[in-house]
N, C-alpha and C. Protein backbone atom coordinates (compact mmCIF):
# COMPACT_ATOMS: atom_id res chain seq x y z
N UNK A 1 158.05 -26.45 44.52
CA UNK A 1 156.88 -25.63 44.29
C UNK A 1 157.26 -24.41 43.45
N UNK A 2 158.50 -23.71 43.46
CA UNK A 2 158.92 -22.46 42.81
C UNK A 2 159.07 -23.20 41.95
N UNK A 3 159.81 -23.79 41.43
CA UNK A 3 159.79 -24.55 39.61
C UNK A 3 157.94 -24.57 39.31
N UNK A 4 158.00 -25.09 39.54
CA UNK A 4 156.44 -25.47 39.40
C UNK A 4 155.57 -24.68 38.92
N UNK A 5 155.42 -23.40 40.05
CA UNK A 5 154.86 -22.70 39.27
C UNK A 5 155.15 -21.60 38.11
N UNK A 6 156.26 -21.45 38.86
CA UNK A 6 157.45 -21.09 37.53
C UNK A 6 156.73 -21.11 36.12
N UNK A 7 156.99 -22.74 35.97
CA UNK A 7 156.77 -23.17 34.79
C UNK A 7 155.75 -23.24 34.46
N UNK A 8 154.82 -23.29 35.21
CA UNK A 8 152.99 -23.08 35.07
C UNK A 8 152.87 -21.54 34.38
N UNK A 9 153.35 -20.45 34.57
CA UNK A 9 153.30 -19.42 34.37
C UNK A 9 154.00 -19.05 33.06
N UNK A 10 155.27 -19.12 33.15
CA UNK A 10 155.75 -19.16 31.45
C UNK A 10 155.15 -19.85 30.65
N UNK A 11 154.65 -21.10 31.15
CA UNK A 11 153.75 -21.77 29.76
C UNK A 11 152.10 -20.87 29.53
N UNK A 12 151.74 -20.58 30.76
CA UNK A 12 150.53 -19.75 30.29
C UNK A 12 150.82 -18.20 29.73
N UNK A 13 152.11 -17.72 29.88
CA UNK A 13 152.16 -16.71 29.25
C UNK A 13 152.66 -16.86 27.63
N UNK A 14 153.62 -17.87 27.40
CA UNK A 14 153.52 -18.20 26.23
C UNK A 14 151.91 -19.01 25.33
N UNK A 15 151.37 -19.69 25.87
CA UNK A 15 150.22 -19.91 25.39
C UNK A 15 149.38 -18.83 24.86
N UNK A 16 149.01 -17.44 25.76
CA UNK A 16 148.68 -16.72 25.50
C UNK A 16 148.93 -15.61 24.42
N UNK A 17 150.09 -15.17 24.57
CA UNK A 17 151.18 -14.71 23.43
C UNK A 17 150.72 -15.24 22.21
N UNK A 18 151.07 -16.75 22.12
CA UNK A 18 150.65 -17.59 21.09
C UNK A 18 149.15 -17.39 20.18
N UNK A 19 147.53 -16.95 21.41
CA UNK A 19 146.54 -17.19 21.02
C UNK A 19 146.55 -15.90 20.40
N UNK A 20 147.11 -14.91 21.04
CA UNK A 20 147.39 -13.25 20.53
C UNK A 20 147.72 -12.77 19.62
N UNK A 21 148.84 -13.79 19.11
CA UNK A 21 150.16 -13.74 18.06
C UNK A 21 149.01 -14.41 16.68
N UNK A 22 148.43 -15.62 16.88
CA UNK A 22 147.27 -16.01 16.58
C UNK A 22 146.16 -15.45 15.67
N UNK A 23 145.06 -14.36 16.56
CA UNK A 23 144.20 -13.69 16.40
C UNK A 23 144.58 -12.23 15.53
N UNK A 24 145.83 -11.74 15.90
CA UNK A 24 145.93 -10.35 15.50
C UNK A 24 147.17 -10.25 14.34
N UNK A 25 148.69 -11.52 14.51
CA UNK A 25 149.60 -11.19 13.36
C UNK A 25 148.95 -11.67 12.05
N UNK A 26 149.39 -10.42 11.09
CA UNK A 26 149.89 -11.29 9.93
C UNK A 26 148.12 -10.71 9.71
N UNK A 27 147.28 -10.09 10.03
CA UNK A 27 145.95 -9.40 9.39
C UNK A 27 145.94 -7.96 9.82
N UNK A 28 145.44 -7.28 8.79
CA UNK A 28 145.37 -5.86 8.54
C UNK A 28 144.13 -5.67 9.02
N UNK A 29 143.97 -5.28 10.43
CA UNK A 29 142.54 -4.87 10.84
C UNK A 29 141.96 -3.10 10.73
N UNK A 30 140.87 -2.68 10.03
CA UNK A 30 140.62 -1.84 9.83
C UNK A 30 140.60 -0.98 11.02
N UNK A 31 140.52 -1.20 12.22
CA UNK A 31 140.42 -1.06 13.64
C UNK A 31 141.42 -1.19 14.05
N UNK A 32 142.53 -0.87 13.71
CA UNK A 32 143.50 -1.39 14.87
C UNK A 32 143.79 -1.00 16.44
N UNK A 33 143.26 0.36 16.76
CA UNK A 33 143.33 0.99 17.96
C UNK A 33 142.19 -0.17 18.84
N UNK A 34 141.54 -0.51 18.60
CA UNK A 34 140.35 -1.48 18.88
C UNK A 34 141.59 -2.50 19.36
N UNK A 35 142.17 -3.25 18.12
CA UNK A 35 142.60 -4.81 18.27
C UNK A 35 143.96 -4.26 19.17
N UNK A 36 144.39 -3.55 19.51
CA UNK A 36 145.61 -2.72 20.51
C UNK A 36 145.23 -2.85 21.73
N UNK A 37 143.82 -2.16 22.24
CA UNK A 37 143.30 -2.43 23.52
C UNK A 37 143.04 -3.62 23.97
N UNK A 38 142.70 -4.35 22.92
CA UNK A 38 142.05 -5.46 23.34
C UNK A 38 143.47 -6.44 23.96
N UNK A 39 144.24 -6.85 22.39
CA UNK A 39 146.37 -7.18 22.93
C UNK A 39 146.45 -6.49 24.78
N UNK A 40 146.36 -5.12 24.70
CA UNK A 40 146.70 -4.69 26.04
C UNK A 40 146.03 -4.98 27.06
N UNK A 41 144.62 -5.24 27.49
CA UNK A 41 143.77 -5.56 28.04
C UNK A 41 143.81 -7.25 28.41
N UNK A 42 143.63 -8.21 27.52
CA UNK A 42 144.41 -8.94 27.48
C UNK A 42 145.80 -9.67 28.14
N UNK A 43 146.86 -8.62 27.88
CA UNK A 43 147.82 -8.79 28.31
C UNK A 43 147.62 -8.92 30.08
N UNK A 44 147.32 -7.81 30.41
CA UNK A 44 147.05 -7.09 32.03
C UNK A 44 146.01 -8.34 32.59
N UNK A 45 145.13 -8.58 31.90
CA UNK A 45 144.48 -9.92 32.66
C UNK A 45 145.51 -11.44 32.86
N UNK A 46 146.29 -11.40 31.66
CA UNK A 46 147.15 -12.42 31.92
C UNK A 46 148.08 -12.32 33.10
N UNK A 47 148.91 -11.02 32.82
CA UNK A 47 149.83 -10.99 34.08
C UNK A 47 149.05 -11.31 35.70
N UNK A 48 147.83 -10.44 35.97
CA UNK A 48 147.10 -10.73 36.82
C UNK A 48 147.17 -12.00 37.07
N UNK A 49 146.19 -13.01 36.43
CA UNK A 49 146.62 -14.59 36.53
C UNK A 49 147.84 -15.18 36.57
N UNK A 50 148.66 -14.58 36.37
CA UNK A 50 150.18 -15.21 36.83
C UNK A 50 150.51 -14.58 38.03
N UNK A 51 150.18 -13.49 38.40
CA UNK A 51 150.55 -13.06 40.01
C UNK A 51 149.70 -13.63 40.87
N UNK A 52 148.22 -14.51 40.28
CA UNK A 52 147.11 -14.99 41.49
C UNK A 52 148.05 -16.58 41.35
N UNK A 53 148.44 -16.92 40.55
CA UNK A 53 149.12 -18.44 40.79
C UNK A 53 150.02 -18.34 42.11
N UNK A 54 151.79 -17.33 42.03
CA UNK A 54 152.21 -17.20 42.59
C UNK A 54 151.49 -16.77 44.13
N UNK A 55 150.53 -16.08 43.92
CA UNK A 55 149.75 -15.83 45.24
C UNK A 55 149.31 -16.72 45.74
N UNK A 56 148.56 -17.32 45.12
CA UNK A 56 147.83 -19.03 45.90
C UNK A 56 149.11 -19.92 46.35
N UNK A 57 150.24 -19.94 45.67
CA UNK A 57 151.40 -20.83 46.21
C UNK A 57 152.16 -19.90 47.68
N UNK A 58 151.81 -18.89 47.60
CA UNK A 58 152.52 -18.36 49.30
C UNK A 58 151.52 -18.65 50.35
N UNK A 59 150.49 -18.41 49.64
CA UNK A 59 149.12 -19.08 51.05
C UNK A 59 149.41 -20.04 50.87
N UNK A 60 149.17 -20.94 50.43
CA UNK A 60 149.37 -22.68 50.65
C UNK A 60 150.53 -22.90 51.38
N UNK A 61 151.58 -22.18 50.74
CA UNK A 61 153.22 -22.61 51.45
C UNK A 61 153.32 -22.36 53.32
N UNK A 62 152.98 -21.10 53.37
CA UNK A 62 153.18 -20.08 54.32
C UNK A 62 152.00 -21.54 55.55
N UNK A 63 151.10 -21.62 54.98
CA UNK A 63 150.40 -22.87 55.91
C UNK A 63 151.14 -24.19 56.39
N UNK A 64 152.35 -24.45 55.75
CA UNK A 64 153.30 -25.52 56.00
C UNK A 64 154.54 -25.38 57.15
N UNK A 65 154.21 -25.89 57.97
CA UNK A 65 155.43 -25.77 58.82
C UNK A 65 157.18 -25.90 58.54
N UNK A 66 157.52 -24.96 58.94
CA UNK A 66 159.30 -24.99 58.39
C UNK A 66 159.39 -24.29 56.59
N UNK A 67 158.51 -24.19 56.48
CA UNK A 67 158.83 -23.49 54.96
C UNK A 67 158.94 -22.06 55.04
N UNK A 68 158.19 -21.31 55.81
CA UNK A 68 158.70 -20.25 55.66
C UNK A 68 157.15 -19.29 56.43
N UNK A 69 157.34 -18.11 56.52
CA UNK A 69 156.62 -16.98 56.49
C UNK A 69 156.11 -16.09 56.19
N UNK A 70 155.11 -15.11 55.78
CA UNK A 70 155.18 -14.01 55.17
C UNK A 70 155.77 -12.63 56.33
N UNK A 71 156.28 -12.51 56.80
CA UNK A 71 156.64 -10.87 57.80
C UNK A 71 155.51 -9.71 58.01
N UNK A 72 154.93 -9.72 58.86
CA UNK A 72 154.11 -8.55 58.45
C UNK A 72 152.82 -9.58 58.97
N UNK A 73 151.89 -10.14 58.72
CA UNK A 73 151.37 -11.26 58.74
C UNK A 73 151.25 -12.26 59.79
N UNK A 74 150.25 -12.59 60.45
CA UNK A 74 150.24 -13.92 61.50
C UNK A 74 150.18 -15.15 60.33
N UNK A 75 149.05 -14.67 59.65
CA UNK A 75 148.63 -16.08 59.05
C UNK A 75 148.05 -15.24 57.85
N UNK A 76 148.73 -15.85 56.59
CA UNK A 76 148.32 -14.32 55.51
C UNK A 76 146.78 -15.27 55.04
N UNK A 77 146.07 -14.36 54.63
CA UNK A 77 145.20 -14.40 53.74
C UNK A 77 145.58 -14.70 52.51
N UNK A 78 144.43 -15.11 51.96
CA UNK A 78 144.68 -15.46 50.24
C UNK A 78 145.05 -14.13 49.66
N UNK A 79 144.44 -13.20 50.22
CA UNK A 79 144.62 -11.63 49.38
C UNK A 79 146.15 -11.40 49.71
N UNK A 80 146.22 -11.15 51.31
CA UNK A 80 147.89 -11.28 51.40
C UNK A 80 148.87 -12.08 50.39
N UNK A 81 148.68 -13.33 49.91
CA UNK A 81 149.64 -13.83 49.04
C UNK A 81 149.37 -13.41 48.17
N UNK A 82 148.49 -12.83 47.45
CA UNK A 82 148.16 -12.08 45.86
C UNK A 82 148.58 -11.03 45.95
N UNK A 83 148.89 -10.29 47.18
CA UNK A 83 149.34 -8.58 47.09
C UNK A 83 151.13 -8.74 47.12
N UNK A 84 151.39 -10.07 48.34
CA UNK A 84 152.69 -10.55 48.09
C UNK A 84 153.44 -10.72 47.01
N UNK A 85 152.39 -11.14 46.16
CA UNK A 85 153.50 -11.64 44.62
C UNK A 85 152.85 -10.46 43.90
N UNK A 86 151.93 -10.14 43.87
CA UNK A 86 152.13 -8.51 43.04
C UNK A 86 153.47 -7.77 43.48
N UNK A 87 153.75 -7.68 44.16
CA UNK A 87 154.80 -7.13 45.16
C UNK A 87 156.28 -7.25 44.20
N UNK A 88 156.52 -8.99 44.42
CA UNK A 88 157.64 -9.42 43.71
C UNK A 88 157.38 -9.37 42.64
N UNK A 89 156.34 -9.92 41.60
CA UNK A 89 156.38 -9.93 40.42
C UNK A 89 156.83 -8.83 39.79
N UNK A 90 156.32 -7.64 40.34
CA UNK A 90 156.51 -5.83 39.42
C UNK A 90 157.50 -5.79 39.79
N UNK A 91 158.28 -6.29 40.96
CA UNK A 91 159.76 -6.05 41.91
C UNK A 91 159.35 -4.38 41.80
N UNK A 92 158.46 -4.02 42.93
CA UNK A 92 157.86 -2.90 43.08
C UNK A 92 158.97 -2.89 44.61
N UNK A 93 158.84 -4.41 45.27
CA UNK A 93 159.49 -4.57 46.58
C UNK A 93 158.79 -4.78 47.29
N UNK A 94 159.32 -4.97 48.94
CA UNK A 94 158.62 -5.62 49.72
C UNK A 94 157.92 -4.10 50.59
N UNK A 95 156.75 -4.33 51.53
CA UNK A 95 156.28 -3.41 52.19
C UNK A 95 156.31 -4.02 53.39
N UNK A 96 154.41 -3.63 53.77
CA UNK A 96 154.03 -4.16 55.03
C UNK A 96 153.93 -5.76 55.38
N UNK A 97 154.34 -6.91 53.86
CA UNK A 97 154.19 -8.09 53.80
C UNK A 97 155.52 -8.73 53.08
N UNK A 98 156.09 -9.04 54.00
CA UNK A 98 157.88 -9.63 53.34
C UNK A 98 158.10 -10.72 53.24
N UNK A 99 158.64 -11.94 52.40
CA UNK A 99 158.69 -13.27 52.56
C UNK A 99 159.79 -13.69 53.69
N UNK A 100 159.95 -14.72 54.28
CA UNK A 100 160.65 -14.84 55.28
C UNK A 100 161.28 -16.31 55.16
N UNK A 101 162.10 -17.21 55.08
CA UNK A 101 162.54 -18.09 55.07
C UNK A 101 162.93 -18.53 53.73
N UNK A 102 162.30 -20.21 53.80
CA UNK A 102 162.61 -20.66 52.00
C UNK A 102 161.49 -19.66 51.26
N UNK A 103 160.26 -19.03 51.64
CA UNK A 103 159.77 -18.37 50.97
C UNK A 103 160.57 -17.07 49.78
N UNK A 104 161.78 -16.70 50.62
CA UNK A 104 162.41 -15.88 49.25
C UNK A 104 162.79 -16.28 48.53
N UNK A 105 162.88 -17.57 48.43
CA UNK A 105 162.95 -18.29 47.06
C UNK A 105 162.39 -18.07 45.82
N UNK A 106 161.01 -18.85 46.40
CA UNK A 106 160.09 -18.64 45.82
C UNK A 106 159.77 -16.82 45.20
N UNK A 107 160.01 -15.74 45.92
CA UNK A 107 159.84 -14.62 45.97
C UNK A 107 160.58 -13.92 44.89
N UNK A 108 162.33 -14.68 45.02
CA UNK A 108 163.36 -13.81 44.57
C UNK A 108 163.28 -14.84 42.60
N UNK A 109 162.26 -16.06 42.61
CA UNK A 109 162.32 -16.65 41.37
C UNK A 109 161.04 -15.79 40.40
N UNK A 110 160.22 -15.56 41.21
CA UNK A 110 158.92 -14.52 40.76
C UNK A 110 159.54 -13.49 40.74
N UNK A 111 160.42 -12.57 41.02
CA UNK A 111 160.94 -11.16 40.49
C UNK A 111 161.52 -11.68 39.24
N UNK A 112 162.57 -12.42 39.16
CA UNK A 112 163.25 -12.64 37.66
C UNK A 112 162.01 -12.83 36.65
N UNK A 113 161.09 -14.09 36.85
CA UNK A 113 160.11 -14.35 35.91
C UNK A 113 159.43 -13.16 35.65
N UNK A 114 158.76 -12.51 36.84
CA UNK A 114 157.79 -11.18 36.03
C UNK A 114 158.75 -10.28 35.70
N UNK A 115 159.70 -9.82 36.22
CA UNK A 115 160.98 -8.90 34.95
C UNK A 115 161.00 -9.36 33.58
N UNK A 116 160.71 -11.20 33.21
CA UNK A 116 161.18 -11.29 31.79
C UNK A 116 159.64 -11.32 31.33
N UNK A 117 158.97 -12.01 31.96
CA UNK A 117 157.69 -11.80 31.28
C UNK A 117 156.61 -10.66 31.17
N UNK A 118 156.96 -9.65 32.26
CA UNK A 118 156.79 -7.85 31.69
C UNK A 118 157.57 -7.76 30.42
N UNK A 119 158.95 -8.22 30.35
CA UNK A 119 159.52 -7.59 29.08
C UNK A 119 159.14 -8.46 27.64
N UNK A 120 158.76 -9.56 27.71
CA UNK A 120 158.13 -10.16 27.11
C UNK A 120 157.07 -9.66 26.09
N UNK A 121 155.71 -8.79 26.95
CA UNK A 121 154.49 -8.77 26.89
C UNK A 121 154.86 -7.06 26.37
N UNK A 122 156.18 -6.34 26.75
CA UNK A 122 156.28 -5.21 25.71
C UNK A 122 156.80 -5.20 24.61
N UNK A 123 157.56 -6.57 24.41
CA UNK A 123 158.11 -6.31 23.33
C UNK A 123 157.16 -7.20 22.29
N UNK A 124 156.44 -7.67 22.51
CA UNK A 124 155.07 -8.57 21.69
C UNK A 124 154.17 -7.13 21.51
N UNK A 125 153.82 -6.11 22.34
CA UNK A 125 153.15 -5.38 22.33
C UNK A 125 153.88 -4.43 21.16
N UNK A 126 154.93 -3.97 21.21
CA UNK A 126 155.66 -2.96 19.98
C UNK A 126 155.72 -3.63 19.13
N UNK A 127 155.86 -5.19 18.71
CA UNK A 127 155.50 -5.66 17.48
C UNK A 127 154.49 -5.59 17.18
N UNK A 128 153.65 -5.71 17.95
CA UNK A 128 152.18 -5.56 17.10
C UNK A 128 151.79 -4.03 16.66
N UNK A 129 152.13 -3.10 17.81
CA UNK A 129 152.13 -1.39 17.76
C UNK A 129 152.52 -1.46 15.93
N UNK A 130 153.95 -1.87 15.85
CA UNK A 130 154.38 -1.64 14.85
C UNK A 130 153.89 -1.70 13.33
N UNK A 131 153.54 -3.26 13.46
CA UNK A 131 152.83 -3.81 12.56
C UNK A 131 151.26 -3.15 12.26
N UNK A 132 150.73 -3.09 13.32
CA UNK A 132 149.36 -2.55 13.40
C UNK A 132 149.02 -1.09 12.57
N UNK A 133 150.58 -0.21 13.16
CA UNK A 133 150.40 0.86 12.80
C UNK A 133 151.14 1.62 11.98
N UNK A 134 152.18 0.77 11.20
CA UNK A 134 152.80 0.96 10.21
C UNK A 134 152.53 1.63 9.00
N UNK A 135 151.54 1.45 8.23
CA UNK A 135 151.21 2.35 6.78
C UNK A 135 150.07 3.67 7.45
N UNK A 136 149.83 3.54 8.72
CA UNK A 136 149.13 4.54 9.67
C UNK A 136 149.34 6.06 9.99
N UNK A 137 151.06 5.82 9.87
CA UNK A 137 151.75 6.88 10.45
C UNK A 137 151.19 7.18 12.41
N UNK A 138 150.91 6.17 13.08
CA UNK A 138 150.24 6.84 13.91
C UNK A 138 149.09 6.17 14.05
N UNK A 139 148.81 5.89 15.86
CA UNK A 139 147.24 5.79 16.15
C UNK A 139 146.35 7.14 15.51
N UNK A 140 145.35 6.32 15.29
CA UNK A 140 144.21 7.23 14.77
C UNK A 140 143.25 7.59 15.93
C-alpha cells in the first residue's frame, strides 16, 4: 500500500508540474503576478490532494487488523488520517495522532516523498519566478 500510493502521488505531482510547465513555460504573459498565483495556488491544491491520498490510506489501513494504529485515536476518522499525513508529509511531526506499527512505514515513506515533492514544487516555482520575472526587474 506505501508503494502504491507513493507512486500514485509522484505521478500526480509530476502530471501536474507537467500541465503547469504546459500552460505557463516558454510564454511571456503580460500578467505575470496573475499567472504566479495561479502556479502557487495550484501548487497548494495539489499538495493538499496528495496529503488526502495518504490520508484515505491510514483510515483504510488503521481498519485492518495487525497492520497497525494511529496513537492518540480509538478508531481515527477520515479527518484523523488527513491531519495524520499532513503531519508526515510537512514532517511538521507527530502530535496528538502518531502512527503505530507497520503504519510508520507508510508514515516515515510520506515524510521523504513530501520533503522531495515540497522541494520539487519550489524549485518549479523559482523557475517560473525567474522566467516570469526576468526582463521585470521584480514583481510589479
Amino acid at each position: 500500500m506505501t508503494l502504491a500510493v507513493t507512486a500514485l502521488v509522484v505521478l500526480m505531482h509530476y502530471r501536474g508540474l507537467e500541465g503547469l510547465a504546459r500552460r505557463y513555460s516558454g510564454r511571456r504573459h503580460p500578467r505575470h503576478r496573475s499567472a504566479m498565483l495561479v502556479i502557487i495556488f495550484a501548487l497548494l491544491g495539489l499538495h493538499v490532494l496528495e496529503i488526502a491520498c495518504y490520508g484515505v490510506a491510514y483510515w483504510g489501513l488503521d481498519r485492518l487488523p495487525g497492520i497497525g494504529l494511529a496513537r492518540g485515536a480509538v478508531d481515527i476518522s477520515l479527518f484523523d488520517g488527513v491531519y495524520l499525513s499532513a503531519m508526515a508529509y510537512s514532517t511538521v511531526s507527530f502530535g496528538d495522532i502518531s502512527p503505530d506499527g507497520a503504519l510508520r512505514v507508510m508514515a516515515g515513506m510520506e515524510a521523504i516523498a513530501g520533503l522531495m515533492l515540497i522541494a520539487w514544487s519550489a524549485s518549479f516555482t523559482y523557475l517560473e519566478m525567474a522566467r516570469l520575472w526576468q526582463d521585470r526587474g521584480g514583481p510589479e
